[in-house]
N, C-alpha and C. Protein backbone atom coordinates (compact mmCIF):
# COMPACT_ATOMS: atom_id res chain seq x y z
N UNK A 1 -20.06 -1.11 -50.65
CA UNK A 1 -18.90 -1.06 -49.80
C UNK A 1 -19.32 -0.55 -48.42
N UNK A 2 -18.91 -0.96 -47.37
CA UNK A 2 -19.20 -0.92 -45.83
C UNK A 2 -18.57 0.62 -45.68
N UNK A 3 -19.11 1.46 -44.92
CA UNK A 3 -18.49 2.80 -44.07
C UNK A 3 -18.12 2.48 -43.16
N UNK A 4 -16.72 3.01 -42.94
CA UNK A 4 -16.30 2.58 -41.66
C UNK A 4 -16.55 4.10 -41.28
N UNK A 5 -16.53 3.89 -39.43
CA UNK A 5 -16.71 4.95 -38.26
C UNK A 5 -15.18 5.83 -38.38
N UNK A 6 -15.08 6.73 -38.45
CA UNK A 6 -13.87 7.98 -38.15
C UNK A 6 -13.59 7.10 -36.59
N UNK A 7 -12.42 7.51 -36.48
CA UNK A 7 -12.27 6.84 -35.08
C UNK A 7 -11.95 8.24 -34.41
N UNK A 8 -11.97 9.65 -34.76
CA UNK A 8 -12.08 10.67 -33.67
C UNK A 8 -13.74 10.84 -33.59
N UNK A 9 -14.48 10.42 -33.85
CA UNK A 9 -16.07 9.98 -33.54
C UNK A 9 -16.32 9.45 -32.01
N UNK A 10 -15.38 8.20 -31.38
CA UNK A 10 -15.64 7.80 -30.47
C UNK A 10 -15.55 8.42 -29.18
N UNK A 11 -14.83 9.35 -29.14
CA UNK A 11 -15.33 10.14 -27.92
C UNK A 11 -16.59 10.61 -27.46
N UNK A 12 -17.09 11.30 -28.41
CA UNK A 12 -18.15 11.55 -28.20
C UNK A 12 -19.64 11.07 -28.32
N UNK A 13 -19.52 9.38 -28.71
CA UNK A 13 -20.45 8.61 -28.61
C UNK A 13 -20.62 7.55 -27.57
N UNK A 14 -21.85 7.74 -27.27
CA UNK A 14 -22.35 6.60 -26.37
C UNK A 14 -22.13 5.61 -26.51
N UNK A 15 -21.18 4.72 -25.81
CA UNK A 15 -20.95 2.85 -26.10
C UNK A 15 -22.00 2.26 -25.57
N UNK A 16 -23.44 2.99 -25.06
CA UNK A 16 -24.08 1.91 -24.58
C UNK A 16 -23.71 0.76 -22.92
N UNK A 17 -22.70 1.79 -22.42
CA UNK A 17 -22.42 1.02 -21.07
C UNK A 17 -22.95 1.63 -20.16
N UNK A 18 -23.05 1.68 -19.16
CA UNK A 18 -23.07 2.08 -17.73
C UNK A 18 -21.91 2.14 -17.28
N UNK A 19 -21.48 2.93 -16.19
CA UNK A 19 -20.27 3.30 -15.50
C UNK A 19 -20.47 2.75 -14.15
N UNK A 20 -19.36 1.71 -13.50
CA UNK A 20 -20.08 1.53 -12.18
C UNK A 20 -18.66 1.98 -11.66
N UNK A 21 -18.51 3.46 -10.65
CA UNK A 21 -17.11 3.73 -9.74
C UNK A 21 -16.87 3.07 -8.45
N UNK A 22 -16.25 2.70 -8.87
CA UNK A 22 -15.72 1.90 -7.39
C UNK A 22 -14.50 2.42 -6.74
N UNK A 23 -14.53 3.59 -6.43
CA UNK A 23 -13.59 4.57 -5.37
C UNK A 23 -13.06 3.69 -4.06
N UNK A 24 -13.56 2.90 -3.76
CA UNK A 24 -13.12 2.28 -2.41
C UNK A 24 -12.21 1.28 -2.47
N UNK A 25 -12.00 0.86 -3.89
CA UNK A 25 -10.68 0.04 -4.18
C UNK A 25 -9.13 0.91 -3.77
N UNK A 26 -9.37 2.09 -4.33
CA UNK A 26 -7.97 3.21 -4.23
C UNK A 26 -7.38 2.95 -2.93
N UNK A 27 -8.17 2.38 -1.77
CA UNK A 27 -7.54 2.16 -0.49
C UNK A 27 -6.61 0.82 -0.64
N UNK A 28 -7.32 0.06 -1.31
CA UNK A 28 -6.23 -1.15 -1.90
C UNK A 28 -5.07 -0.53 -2.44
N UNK A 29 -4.86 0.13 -3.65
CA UNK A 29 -4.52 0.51 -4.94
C UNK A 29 -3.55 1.44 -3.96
N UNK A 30 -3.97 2.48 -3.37
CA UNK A 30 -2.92 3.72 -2.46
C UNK A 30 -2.02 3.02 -1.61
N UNK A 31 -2.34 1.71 -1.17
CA UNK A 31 -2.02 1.15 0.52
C UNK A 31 -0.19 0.63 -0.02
N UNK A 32 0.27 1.53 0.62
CA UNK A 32 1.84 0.79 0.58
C UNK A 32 1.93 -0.45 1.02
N UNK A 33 2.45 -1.18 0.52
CA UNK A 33 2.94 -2.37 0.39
C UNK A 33 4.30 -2.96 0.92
N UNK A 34 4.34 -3.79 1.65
CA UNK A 34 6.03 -3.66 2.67
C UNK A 34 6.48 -4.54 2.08
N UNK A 35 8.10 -3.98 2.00
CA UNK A 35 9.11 -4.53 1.33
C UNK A 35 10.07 -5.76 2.24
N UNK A 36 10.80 -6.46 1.56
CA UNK A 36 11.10 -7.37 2.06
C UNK A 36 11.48 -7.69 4.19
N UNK A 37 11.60 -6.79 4.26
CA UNK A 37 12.02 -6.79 5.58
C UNK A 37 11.22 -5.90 6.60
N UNK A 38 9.85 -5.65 6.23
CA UNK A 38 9.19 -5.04 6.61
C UNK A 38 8.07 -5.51 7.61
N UNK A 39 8.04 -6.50 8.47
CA UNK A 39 6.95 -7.78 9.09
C UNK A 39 5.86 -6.66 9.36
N UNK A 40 5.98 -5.54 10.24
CA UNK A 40 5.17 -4.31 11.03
C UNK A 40 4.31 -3.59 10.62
N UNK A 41 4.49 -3.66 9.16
CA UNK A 41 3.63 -3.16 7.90
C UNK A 41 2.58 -4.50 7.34
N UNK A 42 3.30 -5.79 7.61
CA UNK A 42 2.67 -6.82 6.43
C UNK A 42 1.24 -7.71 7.16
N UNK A 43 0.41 -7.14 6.43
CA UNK A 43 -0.90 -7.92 6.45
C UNK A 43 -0.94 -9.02 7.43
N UNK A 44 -0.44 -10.11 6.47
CA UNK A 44 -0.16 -11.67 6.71
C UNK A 44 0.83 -11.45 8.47
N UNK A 45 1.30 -10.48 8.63
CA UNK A 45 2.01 -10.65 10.11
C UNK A 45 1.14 -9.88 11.07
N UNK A 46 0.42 -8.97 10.56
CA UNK A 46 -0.27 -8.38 11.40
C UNK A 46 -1.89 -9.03 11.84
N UNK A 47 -2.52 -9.72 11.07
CA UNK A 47 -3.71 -10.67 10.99
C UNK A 47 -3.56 -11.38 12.18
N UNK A 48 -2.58 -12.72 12.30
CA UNK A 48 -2.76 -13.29 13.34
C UNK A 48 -2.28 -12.73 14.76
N UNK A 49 -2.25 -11.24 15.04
CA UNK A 49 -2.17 -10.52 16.38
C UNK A 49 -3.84 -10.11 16.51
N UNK A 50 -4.55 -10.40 15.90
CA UNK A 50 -5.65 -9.72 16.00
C UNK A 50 -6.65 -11.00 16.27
N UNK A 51 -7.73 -10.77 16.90
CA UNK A 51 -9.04 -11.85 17.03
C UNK A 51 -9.51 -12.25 15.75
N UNK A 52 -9.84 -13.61 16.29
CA UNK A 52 -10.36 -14.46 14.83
C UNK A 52 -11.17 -13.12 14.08
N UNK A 53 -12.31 -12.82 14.44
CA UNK A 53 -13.31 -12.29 13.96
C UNK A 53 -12.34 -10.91 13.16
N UNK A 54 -12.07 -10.29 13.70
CA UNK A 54 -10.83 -8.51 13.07
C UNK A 54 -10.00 -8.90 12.42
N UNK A 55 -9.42 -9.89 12.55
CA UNK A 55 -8.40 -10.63 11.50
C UNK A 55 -8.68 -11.28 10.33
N UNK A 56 -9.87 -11.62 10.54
CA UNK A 56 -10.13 -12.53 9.40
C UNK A 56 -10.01 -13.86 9.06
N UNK A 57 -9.30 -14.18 10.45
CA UNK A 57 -8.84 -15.75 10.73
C UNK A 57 -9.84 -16.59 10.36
N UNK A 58 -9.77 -17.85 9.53
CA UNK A 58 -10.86 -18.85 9.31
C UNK A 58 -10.51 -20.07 10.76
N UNK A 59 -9.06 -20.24 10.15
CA UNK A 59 -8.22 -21.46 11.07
C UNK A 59 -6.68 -20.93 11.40
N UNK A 60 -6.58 -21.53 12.51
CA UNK A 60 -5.21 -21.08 12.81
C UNK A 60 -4.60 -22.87 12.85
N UNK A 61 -3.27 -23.39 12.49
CA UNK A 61 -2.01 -23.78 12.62
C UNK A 61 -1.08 -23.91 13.58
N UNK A 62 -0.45 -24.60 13.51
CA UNK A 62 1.08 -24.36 14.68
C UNK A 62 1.96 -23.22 13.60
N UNK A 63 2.11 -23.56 12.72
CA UNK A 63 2.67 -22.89 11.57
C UNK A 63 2.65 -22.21 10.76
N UNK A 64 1.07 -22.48 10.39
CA UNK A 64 0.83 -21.27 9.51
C UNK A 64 -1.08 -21.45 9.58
N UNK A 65 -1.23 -20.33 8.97
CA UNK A 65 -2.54 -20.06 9.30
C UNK A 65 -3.56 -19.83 7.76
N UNK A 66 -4.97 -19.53 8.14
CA UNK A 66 -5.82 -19.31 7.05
C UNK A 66 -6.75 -17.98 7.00
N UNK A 67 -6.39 -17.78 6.29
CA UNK A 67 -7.51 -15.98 6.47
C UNK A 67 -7.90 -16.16 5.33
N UNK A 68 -8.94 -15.15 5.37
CA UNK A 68 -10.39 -14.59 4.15
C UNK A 68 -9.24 -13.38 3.39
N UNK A 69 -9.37 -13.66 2.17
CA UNK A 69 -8.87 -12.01 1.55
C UNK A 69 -9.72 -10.91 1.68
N UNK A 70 -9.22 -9.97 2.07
CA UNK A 70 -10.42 -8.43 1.95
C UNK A 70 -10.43 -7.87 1.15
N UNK A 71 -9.43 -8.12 -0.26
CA UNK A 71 -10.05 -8.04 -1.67
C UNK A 71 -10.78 -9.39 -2.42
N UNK A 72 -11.57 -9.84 -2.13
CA UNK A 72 -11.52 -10.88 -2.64
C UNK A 72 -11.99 -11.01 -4.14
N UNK A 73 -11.61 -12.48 -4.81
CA UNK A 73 -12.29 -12.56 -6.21
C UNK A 73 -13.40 -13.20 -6.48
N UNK A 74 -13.83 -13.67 -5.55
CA UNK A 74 -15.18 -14.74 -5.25
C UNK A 74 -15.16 -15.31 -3.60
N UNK A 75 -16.44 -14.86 -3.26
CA UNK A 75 -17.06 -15.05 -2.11
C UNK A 75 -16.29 -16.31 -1.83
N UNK A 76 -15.92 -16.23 -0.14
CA UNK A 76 -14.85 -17.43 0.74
C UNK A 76 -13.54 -17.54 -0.35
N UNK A 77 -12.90 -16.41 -0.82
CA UNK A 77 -11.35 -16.54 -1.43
C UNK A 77 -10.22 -16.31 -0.36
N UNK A 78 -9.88 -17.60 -0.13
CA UNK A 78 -9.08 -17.43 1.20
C UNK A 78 -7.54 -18.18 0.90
N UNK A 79 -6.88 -17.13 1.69
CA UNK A 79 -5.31 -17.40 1.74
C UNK A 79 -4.29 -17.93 2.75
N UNK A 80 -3.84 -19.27 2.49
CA UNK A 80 -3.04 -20.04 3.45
C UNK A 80 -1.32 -19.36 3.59
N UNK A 81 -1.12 -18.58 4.94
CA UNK A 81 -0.24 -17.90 5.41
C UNK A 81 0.47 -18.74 6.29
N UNK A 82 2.26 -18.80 5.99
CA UNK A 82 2.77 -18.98 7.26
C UNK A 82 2.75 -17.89 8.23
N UNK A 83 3.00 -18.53 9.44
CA UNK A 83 3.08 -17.04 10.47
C UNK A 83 4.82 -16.70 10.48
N UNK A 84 5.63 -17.00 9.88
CA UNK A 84 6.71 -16.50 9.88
C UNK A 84 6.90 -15.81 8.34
N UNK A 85 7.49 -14.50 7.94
CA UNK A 85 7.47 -13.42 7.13
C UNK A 85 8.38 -13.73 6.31
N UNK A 86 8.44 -15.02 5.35
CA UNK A 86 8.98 -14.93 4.15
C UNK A 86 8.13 -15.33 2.86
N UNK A 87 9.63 -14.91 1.84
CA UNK A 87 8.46 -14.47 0.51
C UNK A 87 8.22 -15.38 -0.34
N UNK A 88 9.13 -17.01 -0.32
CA UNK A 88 9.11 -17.52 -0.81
C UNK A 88 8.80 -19.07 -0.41
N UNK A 89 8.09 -19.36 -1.54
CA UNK A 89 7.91 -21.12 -1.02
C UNK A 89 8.81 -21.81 -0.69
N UNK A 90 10.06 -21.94 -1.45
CA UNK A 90 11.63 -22.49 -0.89
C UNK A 90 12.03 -22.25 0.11
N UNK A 91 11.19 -20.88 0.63
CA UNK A 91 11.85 -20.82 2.23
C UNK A 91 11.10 -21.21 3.03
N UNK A 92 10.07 -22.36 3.20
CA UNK A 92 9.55 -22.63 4.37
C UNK A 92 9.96 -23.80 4.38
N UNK A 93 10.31 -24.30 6.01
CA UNK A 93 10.93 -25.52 6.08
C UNK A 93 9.75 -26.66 5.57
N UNK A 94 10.81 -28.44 5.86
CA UNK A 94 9.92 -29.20 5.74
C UNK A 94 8.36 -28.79 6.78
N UNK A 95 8.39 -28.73 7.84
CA UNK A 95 7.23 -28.59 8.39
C UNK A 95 6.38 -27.95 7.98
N UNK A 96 6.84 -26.50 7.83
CA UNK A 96 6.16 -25.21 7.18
C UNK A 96 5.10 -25.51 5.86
N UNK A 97 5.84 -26.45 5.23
CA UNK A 97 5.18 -26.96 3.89
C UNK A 97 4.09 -28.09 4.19
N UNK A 98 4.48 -28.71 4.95
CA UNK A 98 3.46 -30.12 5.31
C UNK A 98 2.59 -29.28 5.75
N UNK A 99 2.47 -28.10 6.68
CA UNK A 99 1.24 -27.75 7.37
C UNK A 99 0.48 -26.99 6.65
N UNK A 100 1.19 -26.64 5.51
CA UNK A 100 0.47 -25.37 4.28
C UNK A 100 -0.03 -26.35 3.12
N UNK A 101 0.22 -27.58 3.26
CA UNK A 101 -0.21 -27.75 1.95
C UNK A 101 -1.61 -28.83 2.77
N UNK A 102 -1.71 -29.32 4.02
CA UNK A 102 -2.95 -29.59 4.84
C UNK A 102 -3.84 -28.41 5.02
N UNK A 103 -3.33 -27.38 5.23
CA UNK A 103 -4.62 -26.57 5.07
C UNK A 103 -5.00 -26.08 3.82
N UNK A 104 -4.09 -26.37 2.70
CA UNK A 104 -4.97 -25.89 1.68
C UNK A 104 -5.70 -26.69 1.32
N UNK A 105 -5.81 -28.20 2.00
CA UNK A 105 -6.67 -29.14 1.48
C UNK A 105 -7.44 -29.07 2.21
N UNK A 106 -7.73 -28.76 3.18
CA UNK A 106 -8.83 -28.35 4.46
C UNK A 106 -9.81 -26.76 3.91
N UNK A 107 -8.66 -26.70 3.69
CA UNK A 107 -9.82 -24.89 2.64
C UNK A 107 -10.70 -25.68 1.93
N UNK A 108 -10.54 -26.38 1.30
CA UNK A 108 -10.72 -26.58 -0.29
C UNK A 108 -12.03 -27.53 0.49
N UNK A 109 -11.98 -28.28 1.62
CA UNK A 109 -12.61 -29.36 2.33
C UNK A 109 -13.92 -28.58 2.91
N UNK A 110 -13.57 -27.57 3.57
CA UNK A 110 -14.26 -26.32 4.10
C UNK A 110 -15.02 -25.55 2.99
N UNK A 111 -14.39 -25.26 2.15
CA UNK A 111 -14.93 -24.55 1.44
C UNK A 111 -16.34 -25.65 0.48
N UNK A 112 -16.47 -26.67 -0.16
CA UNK A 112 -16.88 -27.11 -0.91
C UNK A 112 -18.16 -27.63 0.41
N UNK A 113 -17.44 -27.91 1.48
CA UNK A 113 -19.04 -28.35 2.35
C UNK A 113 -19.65 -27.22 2.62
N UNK A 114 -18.77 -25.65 2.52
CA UNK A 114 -19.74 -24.46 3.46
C UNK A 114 -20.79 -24.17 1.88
N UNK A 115 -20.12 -24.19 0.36
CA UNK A 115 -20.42 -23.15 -0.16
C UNK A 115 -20.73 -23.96 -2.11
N UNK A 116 -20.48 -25.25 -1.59
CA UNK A 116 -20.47 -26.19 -2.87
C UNK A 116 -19.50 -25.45 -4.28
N UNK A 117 -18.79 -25.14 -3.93
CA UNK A 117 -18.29 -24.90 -5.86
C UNK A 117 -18.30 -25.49 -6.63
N UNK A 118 -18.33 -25.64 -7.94
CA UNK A 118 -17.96 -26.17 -9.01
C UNK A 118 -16.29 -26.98 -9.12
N UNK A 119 -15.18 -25.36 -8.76
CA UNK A 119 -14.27 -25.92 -9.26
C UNK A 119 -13.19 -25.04 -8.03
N UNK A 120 -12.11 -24.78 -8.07
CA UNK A 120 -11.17 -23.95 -7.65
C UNK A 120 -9.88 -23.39 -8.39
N UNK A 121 -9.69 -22.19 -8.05
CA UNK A 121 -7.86 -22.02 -8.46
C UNK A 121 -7.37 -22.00 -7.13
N UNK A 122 -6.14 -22.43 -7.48
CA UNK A 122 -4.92 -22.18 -6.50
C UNK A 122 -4.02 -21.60 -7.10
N UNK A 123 -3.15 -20.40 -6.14
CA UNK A 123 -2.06 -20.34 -6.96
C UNK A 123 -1.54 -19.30 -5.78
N UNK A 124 0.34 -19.34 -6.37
CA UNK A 124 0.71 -18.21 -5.53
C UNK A 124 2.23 -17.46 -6.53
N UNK A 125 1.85 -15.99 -6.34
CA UNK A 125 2.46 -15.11 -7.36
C UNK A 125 3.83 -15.05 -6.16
N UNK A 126 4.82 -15.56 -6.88
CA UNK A 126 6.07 -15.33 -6.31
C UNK A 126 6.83 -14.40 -6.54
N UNK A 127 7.01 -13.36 -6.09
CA UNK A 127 7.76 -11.39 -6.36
C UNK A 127 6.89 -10.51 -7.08
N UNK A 128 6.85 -9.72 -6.65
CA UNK A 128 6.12 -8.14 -7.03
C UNK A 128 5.55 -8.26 -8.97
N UNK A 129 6.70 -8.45 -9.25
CA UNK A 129 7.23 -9.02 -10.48
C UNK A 129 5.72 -10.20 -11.58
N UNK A 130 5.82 -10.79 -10.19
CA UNK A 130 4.62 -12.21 -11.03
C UNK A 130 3.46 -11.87 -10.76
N UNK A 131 2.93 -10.46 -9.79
CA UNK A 131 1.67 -10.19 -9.33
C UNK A 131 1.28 -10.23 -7.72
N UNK A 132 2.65 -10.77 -7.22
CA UNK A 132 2.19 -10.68 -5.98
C UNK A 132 1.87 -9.19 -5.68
N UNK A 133 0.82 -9.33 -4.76
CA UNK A 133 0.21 -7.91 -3.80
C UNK A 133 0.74 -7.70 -2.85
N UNK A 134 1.27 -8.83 -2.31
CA UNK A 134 1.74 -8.67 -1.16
C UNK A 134 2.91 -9.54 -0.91
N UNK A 135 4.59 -9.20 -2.05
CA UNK A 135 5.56 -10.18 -2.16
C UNK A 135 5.92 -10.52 -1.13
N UNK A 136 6.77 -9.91 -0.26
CA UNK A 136 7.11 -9.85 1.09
C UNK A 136 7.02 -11.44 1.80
N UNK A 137 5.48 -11.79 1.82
CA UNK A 137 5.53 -12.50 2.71
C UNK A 137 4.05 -13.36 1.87
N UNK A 138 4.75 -14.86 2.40
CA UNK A 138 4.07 -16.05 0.93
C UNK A 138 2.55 -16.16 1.27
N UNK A 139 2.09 -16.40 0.56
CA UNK A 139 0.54 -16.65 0.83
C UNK A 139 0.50 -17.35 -0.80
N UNK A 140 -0.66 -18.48 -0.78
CA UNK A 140 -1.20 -19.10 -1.45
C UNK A 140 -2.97 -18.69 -1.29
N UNK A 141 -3.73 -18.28 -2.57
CA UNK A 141 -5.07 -17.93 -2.83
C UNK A 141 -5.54 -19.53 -3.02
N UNK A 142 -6.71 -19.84 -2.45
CA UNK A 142 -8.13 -20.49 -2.60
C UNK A 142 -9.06 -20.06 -3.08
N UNK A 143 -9.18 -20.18 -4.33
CA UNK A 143 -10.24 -19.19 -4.68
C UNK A 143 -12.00 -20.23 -5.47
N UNK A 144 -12.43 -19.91 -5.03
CA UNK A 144 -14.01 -20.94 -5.22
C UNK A 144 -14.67 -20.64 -6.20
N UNK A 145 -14.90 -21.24 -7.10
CA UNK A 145 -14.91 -21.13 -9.13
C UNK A 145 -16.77 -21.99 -8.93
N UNK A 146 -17.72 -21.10 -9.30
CA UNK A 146 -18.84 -21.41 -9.79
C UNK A 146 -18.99 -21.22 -11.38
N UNK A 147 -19.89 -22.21 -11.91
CA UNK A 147 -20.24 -22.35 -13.36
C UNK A 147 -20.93 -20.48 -13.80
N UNK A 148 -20.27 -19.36 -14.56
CA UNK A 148 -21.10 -18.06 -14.55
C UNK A 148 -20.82 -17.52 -13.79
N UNK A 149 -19.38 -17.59 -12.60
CA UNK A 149 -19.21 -16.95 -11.76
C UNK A 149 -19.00 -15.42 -12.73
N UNK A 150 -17.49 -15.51 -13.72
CA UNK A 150 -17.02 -14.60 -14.40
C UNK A 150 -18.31 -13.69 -15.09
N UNK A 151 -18.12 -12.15 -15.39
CA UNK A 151 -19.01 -11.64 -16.48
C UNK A 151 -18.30 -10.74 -16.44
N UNK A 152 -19.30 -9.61 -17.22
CA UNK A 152 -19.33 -8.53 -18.11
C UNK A 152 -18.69 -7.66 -16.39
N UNK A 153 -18.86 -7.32 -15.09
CA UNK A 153 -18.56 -6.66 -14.03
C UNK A 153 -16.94 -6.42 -14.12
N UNK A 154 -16.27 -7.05 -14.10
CA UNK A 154 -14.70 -7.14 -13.91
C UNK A 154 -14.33 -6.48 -14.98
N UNK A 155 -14.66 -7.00 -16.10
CA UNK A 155 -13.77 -6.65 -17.23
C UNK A 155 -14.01 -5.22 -17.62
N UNK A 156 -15.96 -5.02 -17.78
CA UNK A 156 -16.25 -3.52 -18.23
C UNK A 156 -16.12 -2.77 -16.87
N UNK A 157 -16.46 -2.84 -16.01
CA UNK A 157 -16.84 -2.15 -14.77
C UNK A 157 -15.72 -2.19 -13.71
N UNK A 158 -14.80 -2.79 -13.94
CA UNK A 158 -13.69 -3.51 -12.39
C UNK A 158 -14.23 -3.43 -11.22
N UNK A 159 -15.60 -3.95 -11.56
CA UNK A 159 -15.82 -4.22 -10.27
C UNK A 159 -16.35 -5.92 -9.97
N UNK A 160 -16.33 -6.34 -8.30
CA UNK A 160 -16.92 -8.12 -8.54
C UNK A 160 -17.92 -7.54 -7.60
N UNK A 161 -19.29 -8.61 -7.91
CA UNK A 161 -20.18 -8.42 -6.97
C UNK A 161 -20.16 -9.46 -6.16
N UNK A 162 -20.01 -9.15 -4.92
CA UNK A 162 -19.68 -10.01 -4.27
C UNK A 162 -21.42 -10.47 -2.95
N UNK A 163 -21.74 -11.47 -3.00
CA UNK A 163 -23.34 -11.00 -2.44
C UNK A 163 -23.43 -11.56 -0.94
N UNK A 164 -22.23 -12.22 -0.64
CA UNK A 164 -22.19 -12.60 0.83
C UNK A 164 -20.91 -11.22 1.57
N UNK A 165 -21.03 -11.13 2.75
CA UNK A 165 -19.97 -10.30 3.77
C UNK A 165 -19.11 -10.95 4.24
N UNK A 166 -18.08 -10.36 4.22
CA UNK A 166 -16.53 -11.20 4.81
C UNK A 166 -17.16 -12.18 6.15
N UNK A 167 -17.76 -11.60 6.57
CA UNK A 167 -17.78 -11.80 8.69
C UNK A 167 -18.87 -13.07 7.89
N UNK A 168 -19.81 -12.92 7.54
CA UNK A 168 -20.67 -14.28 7.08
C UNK A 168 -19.55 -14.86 6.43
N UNK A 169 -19.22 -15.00 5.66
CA UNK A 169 -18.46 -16.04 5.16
C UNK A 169 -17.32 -16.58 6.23
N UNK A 170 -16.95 -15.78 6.25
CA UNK A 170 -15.59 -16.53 7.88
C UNK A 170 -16.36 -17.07 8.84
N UNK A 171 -17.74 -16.62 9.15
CA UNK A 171 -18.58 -17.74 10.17
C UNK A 171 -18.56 -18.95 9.63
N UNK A 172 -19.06 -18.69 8.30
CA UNK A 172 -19.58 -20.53 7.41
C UNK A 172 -18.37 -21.33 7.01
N UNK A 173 -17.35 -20.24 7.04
CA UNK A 173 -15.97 -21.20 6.79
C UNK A 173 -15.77 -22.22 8.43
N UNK A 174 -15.80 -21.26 9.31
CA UNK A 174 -15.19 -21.60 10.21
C UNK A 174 -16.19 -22.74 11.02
N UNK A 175 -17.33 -23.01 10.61
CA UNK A 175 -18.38 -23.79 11.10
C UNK A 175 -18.47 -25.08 9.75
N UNK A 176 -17.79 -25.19 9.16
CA UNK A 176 -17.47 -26.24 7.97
C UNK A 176 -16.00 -26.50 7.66
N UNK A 177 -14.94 -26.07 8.68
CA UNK A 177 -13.58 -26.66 8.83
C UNK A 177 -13.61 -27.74 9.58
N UNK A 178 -13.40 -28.64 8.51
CA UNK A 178 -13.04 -30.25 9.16
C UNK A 178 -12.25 -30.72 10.68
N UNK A 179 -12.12 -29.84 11.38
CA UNK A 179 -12.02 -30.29 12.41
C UNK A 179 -13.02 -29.92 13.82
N UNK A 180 -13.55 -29.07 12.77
CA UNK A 180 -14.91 -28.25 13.55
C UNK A 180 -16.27 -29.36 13.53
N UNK A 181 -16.05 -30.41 12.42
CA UNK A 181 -16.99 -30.93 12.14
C UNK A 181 -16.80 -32.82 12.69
N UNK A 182 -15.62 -32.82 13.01
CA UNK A 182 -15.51 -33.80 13.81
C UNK A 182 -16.09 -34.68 15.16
């Protein structure tokens, strides 16, 4: 017959992991988050007042724009923003939508000539509720899916290794946006 382990045992045994702290997320994790009527606080409104390069801007729009996430989940994970501060996809007009759903095909265009992926997600968490980070105001993720991207980092460690820098990657984005390459 098999022994099983006491389970007040596991405290005090070694699982055999490593610990990797990643303290510099808490600035994510602490950072208030603005509520519906809040533009002065919100990321996505404050980005395009700032230079391509401090902002994070890849491409700018008449309508809406493209930035790098500064959490990101994989190197060039970038998010198509209107420049007007609502939270939902239903609320952007016809235009608003034609110009958001061209640049997410221009990400995706950009992205696969700067950085070749495999595959992509898209997606966008609609209210606090579904995961948005930032409900307030809509953004859609691009996110660039290699074969082995996922491992053991996220899940045991929460941490991603990420092996390129924001500012490199927003160069190679922005030097492989299809109209750059025209």
């Amino acid at each position: 017959m098999t022994e099983l382990e006491r389970d007040d045992d596991f405290a005090r045994v070694s699982d055999g992991f490593e610990r990797l702290w990643t303290p510099h997320r808490m600035v994510y994790i602490d950072t208030p988050k603005p509520e519906n009527d809040d533009s002065d606080a919100c990321p996505f409104c404050v980005a395009p007042t700032r230079s391509d390069a401090d902002g994070l801007i890849v491409h700018r729009g008449d309508l809406c724009f493209v930035v790098l996430n500064l959490f990101p989940y994989n190197p060039g994970h970038l998010l198509i923003c209107p420049y007007r501060h609502v939270p939902l996809y239903v609320d952007l007009t016809d235009e608003e939508t034609a110009e958001f759903t061209a640049l997410t095909k221009a990400a995706i265009a950009a992205l696969t000539d700067a950085s070749a992926p495999d595959g992509f997600n898209l997606g966008m968490n609609q209210g606090a509720v579904a995961g948005a980070g930032v409900a307030a105001h809509l953004h859609q993720h691009v996110v660039p899916r290699w074969g082995g991207d996922s491992n053991f980092l996220p899940i045991v460690a929460q941490t991603k290794a990420l092996p390129v820098l924001l500012e490199d990657t927003r160069e190679r984005l922005v030097a492989a946006w299809p109209e750059a390459r025209a």
